[in-house]
Protein backbone atom coordinates (compact mmCIF):
# COMPACT_ATOMS: atom_id res chain seq x y z
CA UNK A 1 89.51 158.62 37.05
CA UNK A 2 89.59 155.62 34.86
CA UNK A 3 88.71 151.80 35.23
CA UNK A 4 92.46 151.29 35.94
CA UNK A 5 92.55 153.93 38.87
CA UNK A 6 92.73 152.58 42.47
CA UNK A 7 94.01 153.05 45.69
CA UNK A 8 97.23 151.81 47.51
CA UNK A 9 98.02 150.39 44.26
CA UNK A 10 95.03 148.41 43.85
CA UNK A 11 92.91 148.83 41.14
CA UNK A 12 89.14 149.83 41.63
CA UNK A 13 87.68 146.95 40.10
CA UNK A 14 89.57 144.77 42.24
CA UNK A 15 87.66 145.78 46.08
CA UNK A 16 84.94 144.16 47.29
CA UNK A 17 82.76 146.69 48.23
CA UNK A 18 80.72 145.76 51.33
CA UNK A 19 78.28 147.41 54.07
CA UNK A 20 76.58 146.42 57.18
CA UNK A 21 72.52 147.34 57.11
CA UNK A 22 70.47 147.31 53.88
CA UNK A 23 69.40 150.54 54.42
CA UNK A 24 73.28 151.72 53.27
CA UNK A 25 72.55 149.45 50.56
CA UNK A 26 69.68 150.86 49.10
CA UNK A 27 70.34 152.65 45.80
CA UNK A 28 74.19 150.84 45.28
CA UNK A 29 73.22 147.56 44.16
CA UNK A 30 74.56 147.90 40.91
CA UNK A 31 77.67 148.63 42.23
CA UNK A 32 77.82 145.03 43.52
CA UNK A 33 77.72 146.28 47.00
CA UNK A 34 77.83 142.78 49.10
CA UNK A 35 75.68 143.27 52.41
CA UNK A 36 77.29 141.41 55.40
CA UNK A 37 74.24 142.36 58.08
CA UNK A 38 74.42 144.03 61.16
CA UNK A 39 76.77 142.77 64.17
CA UNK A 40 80.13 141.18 65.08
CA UNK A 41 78.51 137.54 64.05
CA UNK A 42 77.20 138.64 60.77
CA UNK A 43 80.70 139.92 59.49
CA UNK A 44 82.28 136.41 60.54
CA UNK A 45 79.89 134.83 58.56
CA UNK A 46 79.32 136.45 55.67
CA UNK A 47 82.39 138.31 55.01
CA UNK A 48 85.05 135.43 54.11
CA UNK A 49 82.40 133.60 52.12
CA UNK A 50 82.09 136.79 49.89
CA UNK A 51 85.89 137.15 49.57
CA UNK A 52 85.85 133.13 48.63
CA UNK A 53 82.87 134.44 46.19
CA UNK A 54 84.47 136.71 44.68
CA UNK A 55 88.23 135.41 44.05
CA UNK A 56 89.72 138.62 42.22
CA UNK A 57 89.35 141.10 45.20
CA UNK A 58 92.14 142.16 46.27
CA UNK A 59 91.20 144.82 48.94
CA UNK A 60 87.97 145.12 50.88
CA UNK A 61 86.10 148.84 50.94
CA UNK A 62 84.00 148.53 54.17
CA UNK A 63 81.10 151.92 54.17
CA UNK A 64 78.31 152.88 56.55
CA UNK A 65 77.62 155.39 59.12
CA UNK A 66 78.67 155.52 62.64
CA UNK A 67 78.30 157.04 66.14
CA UNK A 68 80.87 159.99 67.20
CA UNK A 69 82.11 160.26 70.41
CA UNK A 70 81.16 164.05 71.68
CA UNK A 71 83.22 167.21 72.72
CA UNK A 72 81.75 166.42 76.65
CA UNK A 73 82.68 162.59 76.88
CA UNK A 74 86.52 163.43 75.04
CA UNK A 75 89.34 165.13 76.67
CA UNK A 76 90.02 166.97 73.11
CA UNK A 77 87.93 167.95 70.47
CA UNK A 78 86.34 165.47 68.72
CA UNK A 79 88.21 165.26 65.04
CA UNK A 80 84.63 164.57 63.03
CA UNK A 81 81.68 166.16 63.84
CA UNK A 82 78.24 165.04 63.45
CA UNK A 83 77.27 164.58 59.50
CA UNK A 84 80.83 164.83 58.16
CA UNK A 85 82.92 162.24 56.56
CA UNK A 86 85.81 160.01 58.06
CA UNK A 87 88.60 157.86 57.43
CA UNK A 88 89.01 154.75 59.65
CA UNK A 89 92.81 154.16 60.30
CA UNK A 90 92.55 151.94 63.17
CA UNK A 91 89.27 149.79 64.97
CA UNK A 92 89.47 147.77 67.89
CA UNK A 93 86.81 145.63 69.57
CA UNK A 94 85.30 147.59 72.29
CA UNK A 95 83.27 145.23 74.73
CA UNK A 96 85.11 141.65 74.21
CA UNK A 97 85.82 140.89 77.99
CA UNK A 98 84.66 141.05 81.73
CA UNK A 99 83.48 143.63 84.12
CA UNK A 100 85.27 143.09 87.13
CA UNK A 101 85.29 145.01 90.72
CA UNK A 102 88.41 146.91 89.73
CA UNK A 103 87.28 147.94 86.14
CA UNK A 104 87.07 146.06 82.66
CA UNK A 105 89.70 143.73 81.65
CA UNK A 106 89.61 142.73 77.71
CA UNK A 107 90.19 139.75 75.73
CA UNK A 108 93.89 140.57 75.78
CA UNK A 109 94.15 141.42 79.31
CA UNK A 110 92.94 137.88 79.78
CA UNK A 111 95.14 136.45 77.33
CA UNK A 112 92.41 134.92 75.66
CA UNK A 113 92.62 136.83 72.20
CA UNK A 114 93.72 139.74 70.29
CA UNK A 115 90.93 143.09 70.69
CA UNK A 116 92.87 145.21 68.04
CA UNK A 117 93.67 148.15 66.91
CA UNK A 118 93.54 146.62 63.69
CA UNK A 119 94.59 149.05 61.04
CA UNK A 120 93.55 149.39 57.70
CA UNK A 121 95.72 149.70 55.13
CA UNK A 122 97.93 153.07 55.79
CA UNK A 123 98.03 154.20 52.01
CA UNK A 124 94.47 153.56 51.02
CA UNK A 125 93.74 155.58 54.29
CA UNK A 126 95.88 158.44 53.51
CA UNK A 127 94.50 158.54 49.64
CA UNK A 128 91.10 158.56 50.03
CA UNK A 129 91.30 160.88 53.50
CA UNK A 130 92.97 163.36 50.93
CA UNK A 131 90.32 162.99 48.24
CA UNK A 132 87.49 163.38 50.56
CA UNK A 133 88.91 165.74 52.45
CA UNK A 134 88.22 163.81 55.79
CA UNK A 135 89.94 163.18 58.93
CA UNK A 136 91.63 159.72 59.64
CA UNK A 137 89.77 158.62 62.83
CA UNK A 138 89.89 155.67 65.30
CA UNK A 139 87.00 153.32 65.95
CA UNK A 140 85.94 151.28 68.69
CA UNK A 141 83.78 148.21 67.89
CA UNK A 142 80.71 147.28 70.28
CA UNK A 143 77.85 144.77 69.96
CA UNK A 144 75.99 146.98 72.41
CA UNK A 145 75.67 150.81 71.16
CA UNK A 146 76.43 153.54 73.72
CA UNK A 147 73.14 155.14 74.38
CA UNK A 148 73.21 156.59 77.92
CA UNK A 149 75.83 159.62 79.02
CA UNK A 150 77.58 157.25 81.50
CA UNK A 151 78.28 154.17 78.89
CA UNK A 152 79.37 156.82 76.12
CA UNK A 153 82.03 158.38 78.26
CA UNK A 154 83.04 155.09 79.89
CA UNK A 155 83.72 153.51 76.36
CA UNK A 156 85.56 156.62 74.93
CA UNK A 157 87.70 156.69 77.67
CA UNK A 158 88.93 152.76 77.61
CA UNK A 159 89.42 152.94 73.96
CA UNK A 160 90.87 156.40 73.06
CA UNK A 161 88.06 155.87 69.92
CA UNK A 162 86.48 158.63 68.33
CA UNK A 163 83.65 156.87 66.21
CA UNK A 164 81.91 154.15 67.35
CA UNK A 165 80.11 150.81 65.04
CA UNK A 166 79.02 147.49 65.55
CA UNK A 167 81.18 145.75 62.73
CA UNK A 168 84.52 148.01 61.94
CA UNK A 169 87.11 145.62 64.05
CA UNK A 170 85.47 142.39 62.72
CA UNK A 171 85.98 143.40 59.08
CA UNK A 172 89.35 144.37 60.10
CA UNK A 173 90.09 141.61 62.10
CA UNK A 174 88.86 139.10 59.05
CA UNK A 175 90.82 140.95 56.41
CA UNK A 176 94.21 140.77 58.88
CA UNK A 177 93.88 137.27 59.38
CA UNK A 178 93.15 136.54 55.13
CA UNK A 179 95.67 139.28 54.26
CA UNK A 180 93.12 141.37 52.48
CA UNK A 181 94.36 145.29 52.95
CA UNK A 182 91.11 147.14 54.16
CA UNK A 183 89.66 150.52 53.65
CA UNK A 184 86.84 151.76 56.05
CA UNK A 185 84.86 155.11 55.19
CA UNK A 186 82.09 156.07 57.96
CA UNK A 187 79.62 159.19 57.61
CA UNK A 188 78.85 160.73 61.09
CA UNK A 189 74.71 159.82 61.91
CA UNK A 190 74.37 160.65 65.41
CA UNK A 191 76.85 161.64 68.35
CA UNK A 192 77.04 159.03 71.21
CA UNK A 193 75.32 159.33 74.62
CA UNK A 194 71.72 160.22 75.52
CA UNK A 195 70.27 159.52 72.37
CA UNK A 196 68.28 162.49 72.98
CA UNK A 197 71.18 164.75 72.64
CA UNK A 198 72.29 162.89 69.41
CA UNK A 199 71.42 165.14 66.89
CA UNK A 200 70.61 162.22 64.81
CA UNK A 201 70.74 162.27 60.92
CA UNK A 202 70.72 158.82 59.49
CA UNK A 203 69.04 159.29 56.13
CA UNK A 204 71.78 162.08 55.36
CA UNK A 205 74.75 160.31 56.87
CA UNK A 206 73.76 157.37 54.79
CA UNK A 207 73.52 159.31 51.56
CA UNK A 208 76.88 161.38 52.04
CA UNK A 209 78.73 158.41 52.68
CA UNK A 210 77.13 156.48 49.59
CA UNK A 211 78.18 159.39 47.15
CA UNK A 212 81.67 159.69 48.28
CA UNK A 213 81.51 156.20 47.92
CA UNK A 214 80.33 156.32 44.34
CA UNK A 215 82.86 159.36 43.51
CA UNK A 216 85.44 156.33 44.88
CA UNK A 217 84.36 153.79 42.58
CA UNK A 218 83.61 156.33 39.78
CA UNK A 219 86.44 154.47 37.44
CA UNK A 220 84.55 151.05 38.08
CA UNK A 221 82.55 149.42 35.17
């Protein structure tokens, strides 16, 4: 791969390369890895005023590590499995409404905004799933994680998501609105639920989905 390789016919050196918490940062700094923080807020904040930093991307590369919904909460196999590598084709905002006596009614339901899917760019998607040999997934975005059996299965079930994060629809929803064609990589840390049962694995998801990200950017000077 060379400096002019890239993906859905943008070249490498034109993404801006971001992540979520600096622990997925750690070690990619001289990749120019731009850190948005944690949260819904954070990406709002921080992620157009690195685009407007940084006026030659043309694409956005979004990486962390994420939550998978498990085989008991799904009514089909779950498509990535705990410490594997995904794809993000489509994120939607998972908890961006009202609990009401007759079940939850989103943003959109309310006619009060748009809760996705958003979905990243198709041929980036399909590329880099083929590279990496990963599954294209969905993803549901939350600002509150689901850590008991009861919120896990309830979330799965309104969203039809298979990972879950706590920025993947913002970044999607910020690169839709400034035309920016997205590409969203997750590594599996942890399954959702009784975080007792989650198998978790944070140091390796983090450092599986950094080196595929680095085999990615391989080309980039």
């Amino acid at each position: 791969m060379n400096g002019e390789s890239g993906y859905g016919g943008v070249p490498i050196g034109e993404f801006l390369v971001v992540c979520a918490a600096m622990n997925e940062l750690a070690n990619m700094v001289e990749l120019g890895v731009v850190p948005l923080g944690v949260g819904k807020t954070n990406v709002a904040m921080h992620l157009p005023a690195a685009l407007r930093a940084n006026p030659a991307a043309r694409a956005v590369l979004l990486y962390g590590v994420a939550g998978a919904f498990p085989d008991r909460h799904r009514s089909t196999p779950a498509p990535v499995r705990n410490g594997a590598l995904c794809v993000v084709g489509s994120d939607r905002f998972g908890d961006e409404g009202v609990e009401t006596p007759t079940g939850f009614q989103d943003l959109k339901q309310l006619h009060l905004g748009d809760t996705g899917p958003f979905p990243a760019n198709p041929r980036m998607a399909q590329q880099v799933a083929a590279l990496l040999g990963a599954p294209i997934v969905r993803g549901v975005t939350v600002s509150t994680c689901s850590g008991t059996e009861a919120s896990s299965q309830r979330m799965q079930r309104r969203s039809g998501a298979d990972i879950e994060t706590m920025e993947g629809a913002a970044v999607a929803y910020v690169c839709r609105q400034l035309e920016v064609p997205l590409l969203q990589i997750r590594a599996i840390s942890n399954w959702t639920g009784d975080r007792g049962r989650g198998e978790w694995n944070l140091g390796v998801a983090i450092e599986l989905v950094q080196r595929a990200v680095r085999r990615l950017l391989r080309g980039k000077g």
